[in-house]
Protein backbone atom coordinates (compact mmCIF):
# COMPACT_ATOMS: atom_id res chain seq x y z
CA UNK A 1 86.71 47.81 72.89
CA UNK A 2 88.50 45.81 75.07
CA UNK A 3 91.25 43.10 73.48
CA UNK A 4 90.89 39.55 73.15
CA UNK A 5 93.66 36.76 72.19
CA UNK A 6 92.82 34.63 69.29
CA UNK A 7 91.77 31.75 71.45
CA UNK A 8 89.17 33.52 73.08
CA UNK A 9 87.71 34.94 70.21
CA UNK A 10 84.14 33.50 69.95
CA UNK A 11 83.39 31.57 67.04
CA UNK A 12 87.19 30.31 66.63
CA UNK A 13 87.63 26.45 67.62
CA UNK A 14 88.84 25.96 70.58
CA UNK A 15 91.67 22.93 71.24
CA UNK A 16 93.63 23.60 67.80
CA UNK A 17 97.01 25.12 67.35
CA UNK A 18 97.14 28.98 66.73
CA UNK A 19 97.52 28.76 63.32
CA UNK A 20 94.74 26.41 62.66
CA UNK A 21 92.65 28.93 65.29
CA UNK A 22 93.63 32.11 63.11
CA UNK A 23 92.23 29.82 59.84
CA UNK A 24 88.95 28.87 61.37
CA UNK A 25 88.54 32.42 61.86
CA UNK A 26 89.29 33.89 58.72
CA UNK A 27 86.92 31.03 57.38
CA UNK A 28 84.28 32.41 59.27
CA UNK A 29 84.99 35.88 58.12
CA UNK A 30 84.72 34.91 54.36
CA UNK A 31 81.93 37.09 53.59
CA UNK A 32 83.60 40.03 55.25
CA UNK A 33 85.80 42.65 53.52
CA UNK A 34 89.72 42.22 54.05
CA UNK A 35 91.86 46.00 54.18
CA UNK A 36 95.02 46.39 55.40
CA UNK A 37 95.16 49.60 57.73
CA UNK A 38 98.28 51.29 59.91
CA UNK A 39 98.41 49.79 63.35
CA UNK A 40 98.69 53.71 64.35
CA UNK A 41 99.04 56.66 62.12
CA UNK A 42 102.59 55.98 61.09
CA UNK A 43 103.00 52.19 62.45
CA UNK A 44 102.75 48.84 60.29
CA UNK A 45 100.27 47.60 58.66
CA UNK A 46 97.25 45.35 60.22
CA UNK A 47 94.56 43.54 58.73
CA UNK A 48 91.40 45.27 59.39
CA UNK A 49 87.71 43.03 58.96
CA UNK A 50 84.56 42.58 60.27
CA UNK A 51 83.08 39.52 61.82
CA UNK A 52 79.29 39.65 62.53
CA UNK A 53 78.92 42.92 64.91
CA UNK A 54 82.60 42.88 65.51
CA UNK A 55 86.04 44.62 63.83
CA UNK A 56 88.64 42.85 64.39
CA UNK A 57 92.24 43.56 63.45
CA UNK A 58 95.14 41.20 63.14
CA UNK A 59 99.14 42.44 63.85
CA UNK A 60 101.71 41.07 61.55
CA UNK A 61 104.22 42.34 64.02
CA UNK A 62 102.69 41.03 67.01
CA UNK A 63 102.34 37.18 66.01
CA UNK A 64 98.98 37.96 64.09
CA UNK A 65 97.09 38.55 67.69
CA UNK A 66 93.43 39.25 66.90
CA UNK A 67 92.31 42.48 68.59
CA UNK A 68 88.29 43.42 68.65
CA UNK A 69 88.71 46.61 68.04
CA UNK A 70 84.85 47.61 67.89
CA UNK A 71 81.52 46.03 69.19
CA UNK A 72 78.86 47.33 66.62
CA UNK A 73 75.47 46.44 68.72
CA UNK A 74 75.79 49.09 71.07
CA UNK A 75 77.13 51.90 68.94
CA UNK A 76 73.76 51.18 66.32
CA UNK A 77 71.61 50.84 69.32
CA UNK A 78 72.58 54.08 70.52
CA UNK A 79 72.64 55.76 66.71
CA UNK A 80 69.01 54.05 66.06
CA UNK A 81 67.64 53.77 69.05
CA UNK A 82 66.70 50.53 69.15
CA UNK A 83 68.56 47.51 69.65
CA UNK A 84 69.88 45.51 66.69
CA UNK A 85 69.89 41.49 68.12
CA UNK A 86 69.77 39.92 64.86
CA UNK A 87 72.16 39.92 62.16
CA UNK A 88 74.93 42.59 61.29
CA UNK A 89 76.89 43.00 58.64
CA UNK A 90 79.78 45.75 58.39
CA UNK A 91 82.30 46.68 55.34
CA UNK A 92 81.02 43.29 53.21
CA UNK A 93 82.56 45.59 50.07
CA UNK A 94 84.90 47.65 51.32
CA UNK A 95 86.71 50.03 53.53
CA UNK A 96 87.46 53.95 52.02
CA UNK A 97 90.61 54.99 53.40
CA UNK A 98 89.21 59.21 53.59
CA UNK A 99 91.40 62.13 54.73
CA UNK A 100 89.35 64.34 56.73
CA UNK A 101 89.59 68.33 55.40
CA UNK A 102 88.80 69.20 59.01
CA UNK A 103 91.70 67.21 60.69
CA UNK A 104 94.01 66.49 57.55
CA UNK A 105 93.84 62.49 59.25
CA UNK A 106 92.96 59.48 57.57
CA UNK A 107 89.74 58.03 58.76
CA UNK A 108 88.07 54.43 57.30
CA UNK A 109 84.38 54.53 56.04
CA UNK A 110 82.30 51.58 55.96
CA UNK A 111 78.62 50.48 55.29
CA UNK A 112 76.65 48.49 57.70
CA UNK A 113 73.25 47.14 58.24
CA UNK A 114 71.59 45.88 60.91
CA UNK A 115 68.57 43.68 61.26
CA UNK A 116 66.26 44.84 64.50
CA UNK A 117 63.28 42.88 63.81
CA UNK A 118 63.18 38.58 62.77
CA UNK A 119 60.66 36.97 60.63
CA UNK A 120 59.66 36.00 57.17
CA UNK A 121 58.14 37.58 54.02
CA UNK A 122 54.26 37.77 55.57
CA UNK A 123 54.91 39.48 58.91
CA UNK A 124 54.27 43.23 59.19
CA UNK A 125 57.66 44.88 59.98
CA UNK A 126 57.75 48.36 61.72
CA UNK A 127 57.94 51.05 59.64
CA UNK A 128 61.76 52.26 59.82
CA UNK A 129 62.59 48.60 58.50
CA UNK A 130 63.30 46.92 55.35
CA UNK A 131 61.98 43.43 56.43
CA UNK A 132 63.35 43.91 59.93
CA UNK A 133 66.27 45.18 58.21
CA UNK A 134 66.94 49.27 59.38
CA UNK A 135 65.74 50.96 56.64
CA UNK A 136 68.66 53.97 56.69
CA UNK A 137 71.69 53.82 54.86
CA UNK A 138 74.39 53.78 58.13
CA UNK A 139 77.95 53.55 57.70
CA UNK A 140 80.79 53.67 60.23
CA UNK A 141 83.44 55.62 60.34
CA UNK A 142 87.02 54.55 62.07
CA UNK A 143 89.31 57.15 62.98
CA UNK A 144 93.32 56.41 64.08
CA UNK A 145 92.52 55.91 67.38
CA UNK A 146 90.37 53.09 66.31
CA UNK A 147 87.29 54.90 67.33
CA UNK A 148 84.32 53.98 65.54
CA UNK A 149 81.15 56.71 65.10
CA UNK A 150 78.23 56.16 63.56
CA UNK A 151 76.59 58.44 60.51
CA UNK A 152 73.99 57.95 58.01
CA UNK A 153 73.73 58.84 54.39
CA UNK A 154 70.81 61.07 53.05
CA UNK A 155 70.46 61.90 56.96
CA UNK A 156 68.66 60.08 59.46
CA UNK A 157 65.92 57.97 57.96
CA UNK A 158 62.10 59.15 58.46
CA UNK A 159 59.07 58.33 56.87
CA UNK A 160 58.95 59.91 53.77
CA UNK A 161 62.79 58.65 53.04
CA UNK A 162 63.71 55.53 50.51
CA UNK A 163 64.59 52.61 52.15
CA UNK A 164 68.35 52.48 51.57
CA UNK A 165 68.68 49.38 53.99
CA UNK A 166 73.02 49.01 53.33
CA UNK A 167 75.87 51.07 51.52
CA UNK A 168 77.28 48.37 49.48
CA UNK A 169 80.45 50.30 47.71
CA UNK A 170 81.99 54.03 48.68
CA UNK A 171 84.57 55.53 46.78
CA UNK A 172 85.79 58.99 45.71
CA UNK A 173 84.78 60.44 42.53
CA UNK A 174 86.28 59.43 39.55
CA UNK A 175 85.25 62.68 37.84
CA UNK A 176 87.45 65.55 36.77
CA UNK A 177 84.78 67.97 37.70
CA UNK A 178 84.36 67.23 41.22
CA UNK A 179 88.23 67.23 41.71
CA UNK A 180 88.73 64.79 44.47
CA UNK A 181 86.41 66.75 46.74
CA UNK A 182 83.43 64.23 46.31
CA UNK A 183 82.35 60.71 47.55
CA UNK A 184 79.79 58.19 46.03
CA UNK A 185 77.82 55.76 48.09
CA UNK A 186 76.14 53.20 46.36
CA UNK A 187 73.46 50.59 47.84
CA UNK A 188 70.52 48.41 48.60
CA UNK A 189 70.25 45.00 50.24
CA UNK A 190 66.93 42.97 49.76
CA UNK A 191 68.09 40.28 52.41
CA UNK A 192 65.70 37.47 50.22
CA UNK A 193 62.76 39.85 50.33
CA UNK A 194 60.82 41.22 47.48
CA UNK A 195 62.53 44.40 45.83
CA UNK A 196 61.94 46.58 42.89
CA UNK A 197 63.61 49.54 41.59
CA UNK A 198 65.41 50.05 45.03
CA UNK A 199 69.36 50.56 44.19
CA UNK A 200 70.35 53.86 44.82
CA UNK A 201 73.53 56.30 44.42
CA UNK A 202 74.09 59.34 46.94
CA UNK A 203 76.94 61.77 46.36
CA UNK A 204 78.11 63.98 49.38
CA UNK A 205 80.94 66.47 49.72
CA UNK A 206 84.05 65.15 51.54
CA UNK A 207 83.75 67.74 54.11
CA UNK A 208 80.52 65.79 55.30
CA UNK A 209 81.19 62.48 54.99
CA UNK A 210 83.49 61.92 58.14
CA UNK A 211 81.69 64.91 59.88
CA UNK A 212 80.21 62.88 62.91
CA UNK A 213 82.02 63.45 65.90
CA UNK A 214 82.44 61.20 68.95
């Protein structure tokens, strides 16, 4: 997780001034989810997004320097165990700010899906897949050390499981009976393939939900 400046950020222009530089990149990021987050658990705040299979964080205080604060590719390679080369996309909704009951500290949850296989409509895709796309529904959680960990919803997907392919939105329970102790993930990318009756909802405890462990 090492830092970068802004100008050597890949994907941002090179040869423009710094503020034209940070533009370019937020351009690029458009599709990405925006959340401000503490710098450290009682510092300023820092804009926290994701940039194909990077999160990258921009200080206020420090001139808006861009920070990569996580490389995604290795941490699903390791969680999947297979390499993800093709496209990833992290926190395109949003970002759950979670205390965890185990800790009392504020962690981030995010969906993210990764595509481990290329080609179109008529190829044959392996079976964990969704059209190359990983079939389980991963999401990453960011503690204040700006440690990322890697944890899946409905448990690791096997044959047998629904394809749940990408958690789209995460938020606590809005209902009186679970009392703030619950947390909704919602879901299902098609990626341009053919898809019926595939959105899903999973509800989990908030003990569980930030429950992998570096």
């Amino acid at each position: 997780m090492a830092a970068k400046g802004l100008a050597t950020l890949p994907g941002v222009a090179e040869g423009k001034s710094k503020n034209q530089r940070r533009l370019v990149l937020l351009q690029n990021a458009r599709r990405e989810n925006f959340t401000l987050h503490p710098t450290t658990p009682a510092g300023p705040q820092a804009l926290l997004f994701s940039h194909t299979d990077r999160v990258i964080r921009l200080d206020p205080g420090a001139a808006h320097r861009a920070t990569v604060e996580g490389r995604l590719r290795p941490l699903l390679a390791k969680a999947w165990g297979t390499s993800a080369p093709r496209g990833v996309i992290a926190a395109y909704n949003d970002m759950l700010p979670l205390v965890d009951p185990t800790t009392g500290r504020t962690v981030s949850v995010m969906g993210v899906e990764g595509r481990i296989e290329a080609g179109d409509k008529d190829k044959t895709y392996r079976p964990n897949t969704f059209g190359g796309w990983y079939a389980g529904g991963t999401y990453l959680i960011r503690d204040d050390a700006r440690r990322y960990r890697v944890q899946e919803v409905n448990g690791r997907w096997q044959p047998g499981k629904p394809p749940l392919v990408s958690p789209r939105t995460i938020v606590l329970s809005p209902f009186l009976e679970d009392a703030g102790r619950g947390v909704y993930f919602g879901g299902f990318d098609a990626n341009f393939f053919p898809a019926s009756n595939t959105a899903w909802v999973f509800r989990a405890p908030i003990e569980i939900v930030p429950s992998a462990r570096p």
